[in-house]
C-alpha atoms as a PDB file:
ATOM      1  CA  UNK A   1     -13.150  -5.155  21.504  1.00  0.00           C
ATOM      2  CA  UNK A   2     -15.465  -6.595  19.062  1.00  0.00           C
ATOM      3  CA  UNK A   3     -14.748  -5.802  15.337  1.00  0.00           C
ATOM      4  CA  UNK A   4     -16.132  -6.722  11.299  1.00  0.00           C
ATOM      5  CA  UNK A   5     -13.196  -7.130   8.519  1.00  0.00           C
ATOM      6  CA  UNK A   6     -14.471  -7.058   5.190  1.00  0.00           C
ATOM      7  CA  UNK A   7     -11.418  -8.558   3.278  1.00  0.00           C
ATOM      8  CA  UNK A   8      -9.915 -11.390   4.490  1.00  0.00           C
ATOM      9  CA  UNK A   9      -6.729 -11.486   1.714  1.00  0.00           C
ATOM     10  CA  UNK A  10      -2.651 -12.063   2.791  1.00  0.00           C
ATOM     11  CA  UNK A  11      -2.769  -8.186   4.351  1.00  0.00           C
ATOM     12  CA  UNK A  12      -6.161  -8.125   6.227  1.00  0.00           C
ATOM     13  CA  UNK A  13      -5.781 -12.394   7.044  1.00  0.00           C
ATOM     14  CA  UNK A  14      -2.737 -10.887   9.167  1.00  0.00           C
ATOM     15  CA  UNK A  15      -4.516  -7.991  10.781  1.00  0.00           C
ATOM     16  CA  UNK A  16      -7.030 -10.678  11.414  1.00  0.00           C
ATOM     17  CA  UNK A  17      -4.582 -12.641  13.064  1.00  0.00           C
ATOM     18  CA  UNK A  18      -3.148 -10.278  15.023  1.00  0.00           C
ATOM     19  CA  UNK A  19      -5.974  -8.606  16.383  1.00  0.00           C
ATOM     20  CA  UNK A  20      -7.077 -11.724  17.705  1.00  0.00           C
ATOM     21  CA  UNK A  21      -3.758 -12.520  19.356  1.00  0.00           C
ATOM     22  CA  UNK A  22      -4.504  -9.865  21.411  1.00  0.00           C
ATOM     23  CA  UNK A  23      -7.700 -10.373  22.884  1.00  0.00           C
ATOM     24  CA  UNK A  24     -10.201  -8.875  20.442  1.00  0.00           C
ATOM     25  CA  UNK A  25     -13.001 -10.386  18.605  1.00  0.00           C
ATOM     26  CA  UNK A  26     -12.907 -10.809  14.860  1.00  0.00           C
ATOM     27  CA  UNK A  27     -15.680 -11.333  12.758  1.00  0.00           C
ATOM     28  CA  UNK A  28     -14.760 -11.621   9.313  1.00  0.00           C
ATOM     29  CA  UNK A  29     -16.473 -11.464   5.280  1.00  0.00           C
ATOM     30  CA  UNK A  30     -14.401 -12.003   2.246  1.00  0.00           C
ATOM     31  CA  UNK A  31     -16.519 -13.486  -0.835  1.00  0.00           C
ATOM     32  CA  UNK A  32     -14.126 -16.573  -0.692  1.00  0.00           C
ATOM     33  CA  UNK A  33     -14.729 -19.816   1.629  1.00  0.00           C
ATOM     34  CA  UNK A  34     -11.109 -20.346   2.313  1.00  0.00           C
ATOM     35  CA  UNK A  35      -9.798 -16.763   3.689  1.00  0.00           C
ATOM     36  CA  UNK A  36     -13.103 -17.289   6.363  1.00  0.00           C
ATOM     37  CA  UNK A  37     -12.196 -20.876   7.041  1.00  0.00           C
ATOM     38  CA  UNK A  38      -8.665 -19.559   8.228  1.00  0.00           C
ATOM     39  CA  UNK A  39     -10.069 -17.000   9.440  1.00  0.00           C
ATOM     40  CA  UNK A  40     -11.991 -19.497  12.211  1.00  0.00           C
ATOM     41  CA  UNK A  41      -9.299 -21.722  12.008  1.00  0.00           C
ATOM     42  CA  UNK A  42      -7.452 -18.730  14.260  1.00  0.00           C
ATOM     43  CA  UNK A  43     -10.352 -18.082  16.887  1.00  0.00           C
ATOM     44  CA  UNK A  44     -12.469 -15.713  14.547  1.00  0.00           C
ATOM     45  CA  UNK A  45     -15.586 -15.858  13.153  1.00  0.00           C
ATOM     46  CA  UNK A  46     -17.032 -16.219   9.219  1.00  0.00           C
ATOM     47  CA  UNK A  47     -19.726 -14.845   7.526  1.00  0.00           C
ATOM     48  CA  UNK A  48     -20.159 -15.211   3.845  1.00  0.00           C
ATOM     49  CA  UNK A  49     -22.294 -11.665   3.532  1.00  0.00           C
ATOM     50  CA  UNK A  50     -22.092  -8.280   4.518  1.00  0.00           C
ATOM     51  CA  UNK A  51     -25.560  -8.370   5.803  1.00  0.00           C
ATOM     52  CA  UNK A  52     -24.799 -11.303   8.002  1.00  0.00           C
ATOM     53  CA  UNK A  53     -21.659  -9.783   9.082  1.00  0.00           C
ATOM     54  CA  UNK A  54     -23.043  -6.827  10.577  1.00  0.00           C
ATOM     55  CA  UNK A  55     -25.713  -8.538  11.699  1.00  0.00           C
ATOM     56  CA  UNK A  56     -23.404 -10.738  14.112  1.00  0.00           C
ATOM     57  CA  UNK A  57     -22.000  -7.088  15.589  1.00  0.00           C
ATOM     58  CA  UNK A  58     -23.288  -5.816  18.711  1.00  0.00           C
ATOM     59  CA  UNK A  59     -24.085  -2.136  18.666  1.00  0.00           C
ATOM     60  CA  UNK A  60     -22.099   0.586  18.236  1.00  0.00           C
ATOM     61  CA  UNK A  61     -20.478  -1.445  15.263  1.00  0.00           C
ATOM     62  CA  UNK A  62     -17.248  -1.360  14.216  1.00  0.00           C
ATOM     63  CA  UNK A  63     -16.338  -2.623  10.963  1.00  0.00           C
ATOM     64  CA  UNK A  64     -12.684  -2.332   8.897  1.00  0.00           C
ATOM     65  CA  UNK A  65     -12.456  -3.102   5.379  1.00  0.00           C
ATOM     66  CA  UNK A  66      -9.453  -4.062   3.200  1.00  0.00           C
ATOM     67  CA  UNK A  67     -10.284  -4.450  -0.046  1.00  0.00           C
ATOM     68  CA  UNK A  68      -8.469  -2.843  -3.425  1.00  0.00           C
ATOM     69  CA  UNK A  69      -9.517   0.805  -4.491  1.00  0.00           C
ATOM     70  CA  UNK A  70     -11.969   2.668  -6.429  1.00  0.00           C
ATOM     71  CA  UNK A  71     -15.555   0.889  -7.688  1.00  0.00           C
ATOM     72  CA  UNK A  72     -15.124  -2.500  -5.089  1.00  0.00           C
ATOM     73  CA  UNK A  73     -14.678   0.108  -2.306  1.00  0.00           C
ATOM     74  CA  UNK A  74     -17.195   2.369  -3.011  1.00  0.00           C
ATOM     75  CA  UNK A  75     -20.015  -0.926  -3.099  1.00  0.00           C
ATOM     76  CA  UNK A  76     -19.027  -2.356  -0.296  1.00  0.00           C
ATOM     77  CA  UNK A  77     -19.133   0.367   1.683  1.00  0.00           C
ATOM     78  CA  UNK A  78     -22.540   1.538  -0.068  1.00  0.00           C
ATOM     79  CA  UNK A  79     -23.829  -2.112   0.589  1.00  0.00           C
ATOM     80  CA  UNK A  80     -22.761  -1.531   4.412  1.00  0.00           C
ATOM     81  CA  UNK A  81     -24.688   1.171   5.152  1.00  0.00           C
ATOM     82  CA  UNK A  82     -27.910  -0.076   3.819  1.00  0.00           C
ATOM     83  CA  UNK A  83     -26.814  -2.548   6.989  1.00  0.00           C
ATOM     84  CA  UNK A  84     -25.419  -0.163   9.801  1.00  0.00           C
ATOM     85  CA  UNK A  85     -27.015   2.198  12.054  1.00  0.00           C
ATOM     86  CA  UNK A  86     -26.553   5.825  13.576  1.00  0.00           C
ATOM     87  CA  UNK A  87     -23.280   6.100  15.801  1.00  0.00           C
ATOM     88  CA  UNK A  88     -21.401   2.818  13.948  1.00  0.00           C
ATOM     89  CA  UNK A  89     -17.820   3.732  12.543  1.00  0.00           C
ATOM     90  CA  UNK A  90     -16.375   2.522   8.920  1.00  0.00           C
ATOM     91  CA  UNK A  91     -12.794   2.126   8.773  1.00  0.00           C
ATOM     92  CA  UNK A  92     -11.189   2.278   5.376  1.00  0.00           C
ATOM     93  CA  UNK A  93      -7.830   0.797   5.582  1.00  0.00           C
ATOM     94  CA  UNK A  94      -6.823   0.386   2.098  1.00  0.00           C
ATOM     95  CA  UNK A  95      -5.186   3.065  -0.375  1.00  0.00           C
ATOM     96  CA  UNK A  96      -7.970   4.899  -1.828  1.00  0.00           C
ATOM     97  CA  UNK A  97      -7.790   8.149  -3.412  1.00  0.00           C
ATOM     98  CA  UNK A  98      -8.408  10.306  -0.180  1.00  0.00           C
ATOM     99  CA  UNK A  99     -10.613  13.004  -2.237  1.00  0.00           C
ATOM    100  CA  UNK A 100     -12.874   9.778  -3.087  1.00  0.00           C
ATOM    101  CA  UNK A 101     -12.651   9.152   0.866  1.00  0.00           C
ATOM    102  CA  UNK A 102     -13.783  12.564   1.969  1.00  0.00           C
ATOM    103  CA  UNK A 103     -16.692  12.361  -0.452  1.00  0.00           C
ATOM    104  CA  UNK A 104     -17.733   9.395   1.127  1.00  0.00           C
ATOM    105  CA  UNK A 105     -17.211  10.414   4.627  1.00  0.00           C
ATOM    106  CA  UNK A 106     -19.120  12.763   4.224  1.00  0.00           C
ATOM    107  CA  UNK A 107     -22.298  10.698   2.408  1.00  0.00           C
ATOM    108  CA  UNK A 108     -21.903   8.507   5.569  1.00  0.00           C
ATOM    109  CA  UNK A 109     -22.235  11.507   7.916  1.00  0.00           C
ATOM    110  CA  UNK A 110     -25.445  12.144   6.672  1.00  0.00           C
ATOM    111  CA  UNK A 111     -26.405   8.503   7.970  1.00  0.00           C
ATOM    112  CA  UNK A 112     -25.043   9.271  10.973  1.00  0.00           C
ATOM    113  CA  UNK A 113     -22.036   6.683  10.472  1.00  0.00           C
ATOM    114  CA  UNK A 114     -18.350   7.469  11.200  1.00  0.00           C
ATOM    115  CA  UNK A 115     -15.805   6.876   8.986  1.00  0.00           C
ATOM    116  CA  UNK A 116     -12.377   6.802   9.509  1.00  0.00           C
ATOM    117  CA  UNK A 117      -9.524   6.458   6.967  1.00  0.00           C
ATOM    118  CA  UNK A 118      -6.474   4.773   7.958  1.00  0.00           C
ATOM    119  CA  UNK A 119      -3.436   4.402   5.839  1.00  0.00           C
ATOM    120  CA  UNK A 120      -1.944   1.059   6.441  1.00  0.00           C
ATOM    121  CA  UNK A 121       1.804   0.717   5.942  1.00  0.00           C
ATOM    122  CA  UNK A 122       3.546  -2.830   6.673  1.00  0.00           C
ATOM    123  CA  UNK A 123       2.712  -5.349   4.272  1.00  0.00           C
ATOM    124  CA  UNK A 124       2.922  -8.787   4.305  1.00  0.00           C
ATOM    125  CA  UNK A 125       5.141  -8.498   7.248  1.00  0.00           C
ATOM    126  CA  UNK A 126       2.664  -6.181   9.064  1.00  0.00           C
ATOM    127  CA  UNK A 127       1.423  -9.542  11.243  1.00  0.00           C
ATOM    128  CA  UNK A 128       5.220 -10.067  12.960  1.00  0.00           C
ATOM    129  CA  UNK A 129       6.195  -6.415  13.175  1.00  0.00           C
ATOM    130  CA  UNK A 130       2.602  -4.501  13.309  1.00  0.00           C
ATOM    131  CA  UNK A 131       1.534  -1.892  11.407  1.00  0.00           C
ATOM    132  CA  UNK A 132       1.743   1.840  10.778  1.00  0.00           C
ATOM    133  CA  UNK A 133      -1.533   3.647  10.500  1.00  0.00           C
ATOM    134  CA  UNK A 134      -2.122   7.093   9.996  1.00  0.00           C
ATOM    135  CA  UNK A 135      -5.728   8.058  10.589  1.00  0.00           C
ATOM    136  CA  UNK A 136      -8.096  10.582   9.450  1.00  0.00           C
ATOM    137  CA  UNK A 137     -11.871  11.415  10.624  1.00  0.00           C
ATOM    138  CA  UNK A 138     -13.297  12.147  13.371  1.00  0.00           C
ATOM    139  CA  UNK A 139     -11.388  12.361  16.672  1.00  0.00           C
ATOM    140  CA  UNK A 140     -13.631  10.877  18.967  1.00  0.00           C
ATOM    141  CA  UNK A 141     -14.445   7.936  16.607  1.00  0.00           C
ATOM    142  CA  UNK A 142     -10.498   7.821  16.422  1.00  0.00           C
ATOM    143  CA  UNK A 143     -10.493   7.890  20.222  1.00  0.00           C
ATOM    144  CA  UNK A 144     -13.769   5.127  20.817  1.00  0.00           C
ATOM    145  CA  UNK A 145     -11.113   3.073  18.570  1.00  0.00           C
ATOM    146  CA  UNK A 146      -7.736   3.167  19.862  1.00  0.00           C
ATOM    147  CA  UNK A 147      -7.900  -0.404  21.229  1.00  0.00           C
ATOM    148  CA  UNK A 148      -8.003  -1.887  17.762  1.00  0.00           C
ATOM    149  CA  UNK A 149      -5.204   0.632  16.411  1.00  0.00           C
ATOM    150  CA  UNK A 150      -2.907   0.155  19.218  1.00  0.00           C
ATOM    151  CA  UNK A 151      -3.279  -3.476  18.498  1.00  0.00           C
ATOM    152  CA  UNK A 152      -2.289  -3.080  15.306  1.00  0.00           C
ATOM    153  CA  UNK A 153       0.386  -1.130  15.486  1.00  0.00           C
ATOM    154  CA  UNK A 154       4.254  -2.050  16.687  1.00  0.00           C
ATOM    155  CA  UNK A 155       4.170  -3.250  19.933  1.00  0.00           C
ATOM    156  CA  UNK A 156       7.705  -1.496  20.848  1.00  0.00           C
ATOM    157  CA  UNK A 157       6.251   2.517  19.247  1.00  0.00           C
ATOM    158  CA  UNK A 158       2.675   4.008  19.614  1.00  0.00           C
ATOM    159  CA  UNK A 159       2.671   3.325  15.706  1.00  0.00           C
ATOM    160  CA  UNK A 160      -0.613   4.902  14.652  1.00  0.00           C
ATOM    161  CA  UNK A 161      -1.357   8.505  14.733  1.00  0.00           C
ATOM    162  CA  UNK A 162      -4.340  10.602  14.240  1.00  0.00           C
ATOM    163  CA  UNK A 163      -3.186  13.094  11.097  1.00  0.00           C
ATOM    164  CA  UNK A 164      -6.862  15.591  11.102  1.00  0.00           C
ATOM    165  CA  UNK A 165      -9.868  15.141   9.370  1.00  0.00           C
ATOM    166  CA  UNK A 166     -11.280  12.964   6.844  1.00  0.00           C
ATOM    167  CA  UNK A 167      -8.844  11.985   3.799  1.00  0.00           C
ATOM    168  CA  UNK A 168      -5.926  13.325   5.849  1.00  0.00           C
ATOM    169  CA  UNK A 169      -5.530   9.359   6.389  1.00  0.00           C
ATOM    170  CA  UNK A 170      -4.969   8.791   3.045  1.00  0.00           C
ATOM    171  CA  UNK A 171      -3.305  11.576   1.924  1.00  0.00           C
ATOM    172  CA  UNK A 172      -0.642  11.124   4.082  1.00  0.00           C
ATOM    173  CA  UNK A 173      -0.229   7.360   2.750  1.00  0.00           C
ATOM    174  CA  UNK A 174      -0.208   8.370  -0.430  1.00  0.00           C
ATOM    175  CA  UNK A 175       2.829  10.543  -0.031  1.00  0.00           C
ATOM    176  CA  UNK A 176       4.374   8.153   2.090  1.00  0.00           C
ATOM    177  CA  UNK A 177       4.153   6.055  -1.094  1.00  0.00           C
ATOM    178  CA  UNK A 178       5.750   8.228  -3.535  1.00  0.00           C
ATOM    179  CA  UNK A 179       8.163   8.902  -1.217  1.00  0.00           C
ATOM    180  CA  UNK A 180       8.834   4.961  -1.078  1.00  0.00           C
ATOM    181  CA  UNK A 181       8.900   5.086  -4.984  1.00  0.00           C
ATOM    182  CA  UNK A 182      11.593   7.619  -4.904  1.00  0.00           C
ATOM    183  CA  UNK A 183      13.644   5.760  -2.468  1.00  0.00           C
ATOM    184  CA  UNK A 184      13.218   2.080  -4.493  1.00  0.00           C
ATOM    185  CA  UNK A 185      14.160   4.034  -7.772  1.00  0.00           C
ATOM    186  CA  UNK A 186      17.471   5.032  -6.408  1.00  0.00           C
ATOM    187  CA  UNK A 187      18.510   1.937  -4.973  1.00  0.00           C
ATOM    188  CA  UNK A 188      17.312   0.126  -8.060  1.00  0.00           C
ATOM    189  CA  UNK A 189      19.503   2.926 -10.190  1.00  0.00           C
ATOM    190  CA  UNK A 190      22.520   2.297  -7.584  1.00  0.00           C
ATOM    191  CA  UNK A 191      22.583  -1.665  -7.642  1.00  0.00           C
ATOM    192  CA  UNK A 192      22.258  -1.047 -11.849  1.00  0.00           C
ATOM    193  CA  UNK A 193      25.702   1.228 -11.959  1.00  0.00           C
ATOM    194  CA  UNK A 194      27.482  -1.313  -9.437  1.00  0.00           C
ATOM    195  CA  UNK A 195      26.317  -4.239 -11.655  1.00  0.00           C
ATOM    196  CA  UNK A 196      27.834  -2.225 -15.005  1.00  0.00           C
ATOM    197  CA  UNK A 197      30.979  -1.607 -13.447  1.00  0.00           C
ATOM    198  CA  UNK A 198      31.937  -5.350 -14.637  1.00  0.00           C
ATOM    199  CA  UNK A 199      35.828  -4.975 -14.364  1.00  0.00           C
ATOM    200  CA  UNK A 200      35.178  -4.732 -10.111  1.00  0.00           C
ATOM    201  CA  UNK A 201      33.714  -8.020  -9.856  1.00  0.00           C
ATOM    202  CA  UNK A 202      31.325  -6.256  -7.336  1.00  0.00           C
ATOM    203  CA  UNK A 203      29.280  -8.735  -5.101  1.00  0.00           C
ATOM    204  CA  UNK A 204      26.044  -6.621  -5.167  1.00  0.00           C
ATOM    205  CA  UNK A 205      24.578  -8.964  -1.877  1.00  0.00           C
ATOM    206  CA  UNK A 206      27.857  -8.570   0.173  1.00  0.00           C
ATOM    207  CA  UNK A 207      27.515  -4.232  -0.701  1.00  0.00           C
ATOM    208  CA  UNK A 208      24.186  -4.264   0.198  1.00  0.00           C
ATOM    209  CA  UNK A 209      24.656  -6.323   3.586  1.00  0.00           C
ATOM    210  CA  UNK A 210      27.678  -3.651   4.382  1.00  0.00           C
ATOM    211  CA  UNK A 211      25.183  -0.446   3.679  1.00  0.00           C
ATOM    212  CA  UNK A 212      23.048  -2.327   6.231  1.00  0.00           C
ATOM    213  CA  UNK A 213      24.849  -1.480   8.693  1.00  0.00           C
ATOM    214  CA  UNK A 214      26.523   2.279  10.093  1.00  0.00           C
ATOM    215  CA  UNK A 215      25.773   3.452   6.293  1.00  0.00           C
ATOM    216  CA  UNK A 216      23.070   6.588   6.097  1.00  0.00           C
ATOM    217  CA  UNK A 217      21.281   5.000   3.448  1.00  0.00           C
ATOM    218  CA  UNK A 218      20.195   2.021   5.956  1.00  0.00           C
ATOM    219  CA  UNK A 219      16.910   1.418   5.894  1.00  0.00           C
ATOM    220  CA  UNK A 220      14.299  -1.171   5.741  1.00  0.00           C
ATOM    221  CA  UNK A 221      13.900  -1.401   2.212  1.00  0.00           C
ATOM    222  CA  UNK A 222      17.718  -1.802   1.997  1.00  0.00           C
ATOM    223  CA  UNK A 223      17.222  -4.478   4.109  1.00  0.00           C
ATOM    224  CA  UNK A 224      14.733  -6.645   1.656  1.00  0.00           C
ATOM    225  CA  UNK A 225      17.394  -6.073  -1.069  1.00  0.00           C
ATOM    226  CA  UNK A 226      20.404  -7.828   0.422  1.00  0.00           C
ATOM    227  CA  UNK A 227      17.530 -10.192   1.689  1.00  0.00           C
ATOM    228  CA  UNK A 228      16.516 -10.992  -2.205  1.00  0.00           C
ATOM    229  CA  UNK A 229      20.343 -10.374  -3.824  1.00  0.00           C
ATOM    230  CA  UNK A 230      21.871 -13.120  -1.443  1.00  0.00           C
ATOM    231  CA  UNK A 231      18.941 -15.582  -2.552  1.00  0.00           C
ATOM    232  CA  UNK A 232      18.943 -14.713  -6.213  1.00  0.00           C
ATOM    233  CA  UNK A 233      22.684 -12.338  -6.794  1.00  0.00           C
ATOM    234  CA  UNK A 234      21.669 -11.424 -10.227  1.00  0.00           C
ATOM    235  CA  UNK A 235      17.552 -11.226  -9.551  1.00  0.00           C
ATOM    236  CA  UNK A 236      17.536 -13.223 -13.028  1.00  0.00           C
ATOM    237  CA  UNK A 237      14.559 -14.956 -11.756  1.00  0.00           C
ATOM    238  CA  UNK A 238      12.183 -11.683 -12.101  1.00  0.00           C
ATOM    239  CA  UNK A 239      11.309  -9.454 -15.121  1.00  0.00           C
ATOM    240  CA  UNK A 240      11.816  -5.618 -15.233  1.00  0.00           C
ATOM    241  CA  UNK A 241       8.369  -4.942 -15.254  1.00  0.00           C
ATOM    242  CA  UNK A 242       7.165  -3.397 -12.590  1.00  0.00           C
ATOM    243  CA  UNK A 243       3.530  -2.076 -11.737  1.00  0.00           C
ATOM    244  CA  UNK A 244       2.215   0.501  -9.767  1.00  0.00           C
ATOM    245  CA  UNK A 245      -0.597   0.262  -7.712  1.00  0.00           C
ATOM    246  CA  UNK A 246      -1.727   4.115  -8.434  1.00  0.00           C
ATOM    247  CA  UNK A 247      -0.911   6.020  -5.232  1.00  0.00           C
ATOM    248  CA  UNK A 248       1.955   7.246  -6.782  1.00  0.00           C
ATOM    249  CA  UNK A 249       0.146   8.592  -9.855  1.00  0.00           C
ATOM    250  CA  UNK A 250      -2.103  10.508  -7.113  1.00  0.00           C
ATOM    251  CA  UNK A 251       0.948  11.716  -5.423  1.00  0.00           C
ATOM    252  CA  UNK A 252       2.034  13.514  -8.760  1.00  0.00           C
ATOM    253  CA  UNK A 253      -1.419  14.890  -9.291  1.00  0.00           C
ATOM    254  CA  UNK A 254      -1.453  16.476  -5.988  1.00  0.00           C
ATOM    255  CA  UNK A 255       2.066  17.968  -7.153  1.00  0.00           C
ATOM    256  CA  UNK A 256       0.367  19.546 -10.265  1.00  0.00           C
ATOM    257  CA  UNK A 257      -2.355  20.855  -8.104  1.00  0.00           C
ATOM    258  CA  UNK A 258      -0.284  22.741  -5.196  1.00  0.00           C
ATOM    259  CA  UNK A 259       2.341  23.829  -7.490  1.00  0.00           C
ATOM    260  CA  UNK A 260       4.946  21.991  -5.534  1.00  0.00           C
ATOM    261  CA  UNK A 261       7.477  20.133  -7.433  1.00  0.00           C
ATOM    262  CA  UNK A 262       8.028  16.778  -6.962  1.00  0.00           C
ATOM    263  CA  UNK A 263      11.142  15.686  -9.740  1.00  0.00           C
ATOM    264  CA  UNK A 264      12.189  12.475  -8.222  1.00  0.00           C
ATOM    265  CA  UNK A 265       8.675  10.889  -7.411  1.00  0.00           C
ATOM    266  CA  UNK A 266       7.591  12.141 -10.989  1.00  0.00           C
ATOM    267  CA  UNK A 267      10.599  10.632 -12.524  1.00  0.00           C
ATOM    268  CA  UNK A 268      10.478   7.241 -10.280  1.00  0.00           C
ATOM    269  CA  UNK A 269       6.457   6.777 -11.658  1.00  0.00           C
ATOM    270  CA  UNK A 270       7.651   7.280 -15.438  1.00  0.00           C
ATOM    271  CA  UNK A 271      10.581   5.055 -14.795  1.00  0.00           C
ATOM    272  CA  UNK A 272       7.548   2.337 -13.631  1.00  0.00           C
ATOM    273  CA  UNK A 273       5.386   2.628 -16.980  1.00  0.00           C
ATOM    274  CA  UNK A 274       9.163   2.803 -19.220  1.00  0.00           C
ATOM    275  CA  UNK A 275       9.756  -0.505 -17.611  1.00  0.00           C
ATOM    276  CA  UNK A 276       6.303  -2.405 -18.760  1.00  0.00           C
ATOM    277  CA  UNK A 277       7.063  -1.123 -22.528  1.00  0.00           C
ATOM    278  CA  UNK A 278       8.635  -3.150 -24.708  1.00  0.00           C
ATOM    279  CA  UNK A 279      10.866  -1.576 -27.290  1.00  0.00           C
ATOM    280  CA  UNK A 280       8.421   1.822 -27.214  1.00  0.00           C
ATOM    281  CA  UNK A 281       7.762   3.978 -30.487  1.00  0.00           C
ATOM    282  CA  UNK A 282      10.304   6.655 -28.495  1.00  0.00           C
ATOM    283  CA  UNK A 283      13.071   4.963 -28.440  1.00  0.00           C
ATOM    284  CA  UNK A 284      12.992   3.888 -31.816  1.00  0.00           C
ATOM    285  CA  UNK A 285      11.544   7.948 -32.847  1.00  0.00           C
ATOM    286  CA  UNK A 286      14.984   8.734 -30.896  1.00  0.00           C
ATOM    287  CA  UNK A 287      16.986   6.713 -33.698  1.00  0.00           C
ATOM    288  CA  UNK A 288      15.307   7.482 -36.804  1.00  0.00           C
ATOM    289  CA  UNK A 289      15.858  11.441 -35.729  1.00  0.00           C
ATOM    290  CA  UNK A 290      19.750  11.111 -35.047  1.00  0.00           C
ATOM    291  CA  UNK A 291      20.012   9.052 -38.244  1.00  0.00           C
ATOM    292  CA  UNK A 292      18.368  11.862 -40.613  1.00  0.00           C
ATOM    293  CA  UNK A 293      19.573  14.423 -39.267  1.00  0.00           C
ATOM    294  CA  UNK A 294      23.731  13.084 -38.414  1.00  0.00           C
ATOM    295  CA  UNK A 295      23.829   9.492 -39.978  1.00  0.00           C
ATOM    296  CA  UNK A 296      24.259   8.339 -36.756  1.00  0.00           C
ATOM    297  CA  UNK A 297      24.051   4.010 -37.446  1.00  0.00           C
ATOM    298  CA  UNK A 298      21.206   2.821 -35.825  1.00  0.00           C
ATOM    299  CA  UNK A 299      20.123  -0.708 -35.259  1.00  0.00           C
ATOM    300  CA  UNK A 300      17.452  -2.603 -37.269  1.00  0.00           C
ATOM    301  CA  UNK A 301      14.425  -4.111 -35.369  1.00  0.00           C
ATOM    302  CA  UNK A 302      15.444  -7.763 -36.349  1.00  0.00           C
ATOM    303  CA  UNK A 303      19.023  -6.440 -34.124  1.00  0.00           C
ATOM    304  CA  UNK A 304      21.145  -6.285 -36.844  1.00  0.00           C
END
């Protein structure tokens, strides 16, 4: 099957790769020379426009595009349909904000265009172990194409799954990622009391590889810990900071708005923004308030 990727970076390079390993044609757009150059290096084919890379598609079109969230999304896909016809199908495969993906589902429908919305799980390991997609949109654009998301997904599990109409996609990804927010808070919170325990002499890498294995809390993630711990046992070659990429935010909006609480993903998105300050006004409000009002020492800014 013959298919356009707009966004040719470390995730959609993969899918690239590994739609071509199985049989399907790849042409390819990303605003940098060297993502298409490996892109042809691997069988595909480059185009350094949107225009042109429709252009090369034969009719109906298909065309997938991975690129980040909010205002680069929304002009790519409004410079695609100034290029594609009635009965072509846009696939969204990044994390945008589903409510932003149903608007524009439906702006394509009036064009005539499908779009489907497919929430991509998998990372830079999605090109050795596949993908997990879940999709939203129309089911018969879904069904024209299955070849491309069975490709995709692991080759041992039918790995993508239609969810229900558009935004379902990616409103189902973006629970999936607070969910994985929760679950990287509580290991991080975990490894931290086994590290304080100093008098144990824990091996943090050697715990982790045992949970790995029989333990309920096994798990992929779990995995990619004793992975990093046994190449780096303290991690003292990365900062605390730690970003987030905004699905999780979404995920704690949509809490807000159903009225269904949501403690641990709440609490594992605040623990994300405590970690980027550096010694915040609270912390040092905190002090001042249990010195005034109990004497309480506190310590000075310049430590002592």
């Amino acid at each position: 099957m013959q298919i356009g990727l707009v966004g040719l970076g470390r995730m959609g390079g993969n899918m690239a790769q590994r739609l071509l390993q199985d049989g399907h044609e790849v042409v390819g757009f990303d605003l940098d020379v060297g993502p298409r150059e490996e892109l042809e290096s691997h069988g595909g084919v480059g185009r350094s426009t949107l225009g042109e890379l429709v252009d090369a598609l034969d009719t109906p079109r298909t065309v997938w595009i991975m690129v980040p969230a909010g205002d680069i999304t929304e002009s790519t896909i409004d410079e695609l349909s100034k290029h594609m016809s009635p009965g072509d199908t846009l696939i969204d495969g990044g994390n945008s904000n589903y409510k932003e993906t149903m608007r524009r589902a439906e702006s394509l429908a009036e064009l005539g265009i499908d779009m489907l919305d497919s929430g991509t799980s998998g990372g830079v390991w999605g090109l050795a172990n596949g993908y997990c997609l879940t999709i939203g949109g129309s089911r018969e654009a879904y069904e024209r194409n299955l070849p491309i998301f069975k490709s995709l997904a692991p080759l041992e599990a039918d790995g993508n799954l239609y969810v229900g109409p558009s935004g379902s996609g990616h409103y189902v990804k973006m629970i999936h990622n607070g969910i994985e927010y929760g679950m990287m808070q509580a290991f991080a919170e975990g490894l931290e009391l086994l590290e304080a325990k100093q008098e144990f002499g824990l091996d943090l890498a050697a715990i982790c590889e045992n949970w790995r294995y029989g333990s309920v809390i096994r798990s992929w993630l779990l995995d990619l810990t004793a992975d990093e711990l046994k190449g780096d046992p303290g991690l003292e070659s990365l900062s605390s900071y730690v970003e987030d990429s905004g699905e999780g935010r979404w995920t704690v909006d949509a809490s807000v708005e159903l009225a269904v609480p949501a403690p641990v993903i709440t609490a594992a998105l605040q623990m994300r923004f405590r970690s980027r300050q550096e010694n915040p006004i609270g912390g040092r409000a905190l002090a001042a308030m249990r010195n005034a009002f109990g004497g309480h020492s506190v310590r000075k800014a310049d430590g002592d």
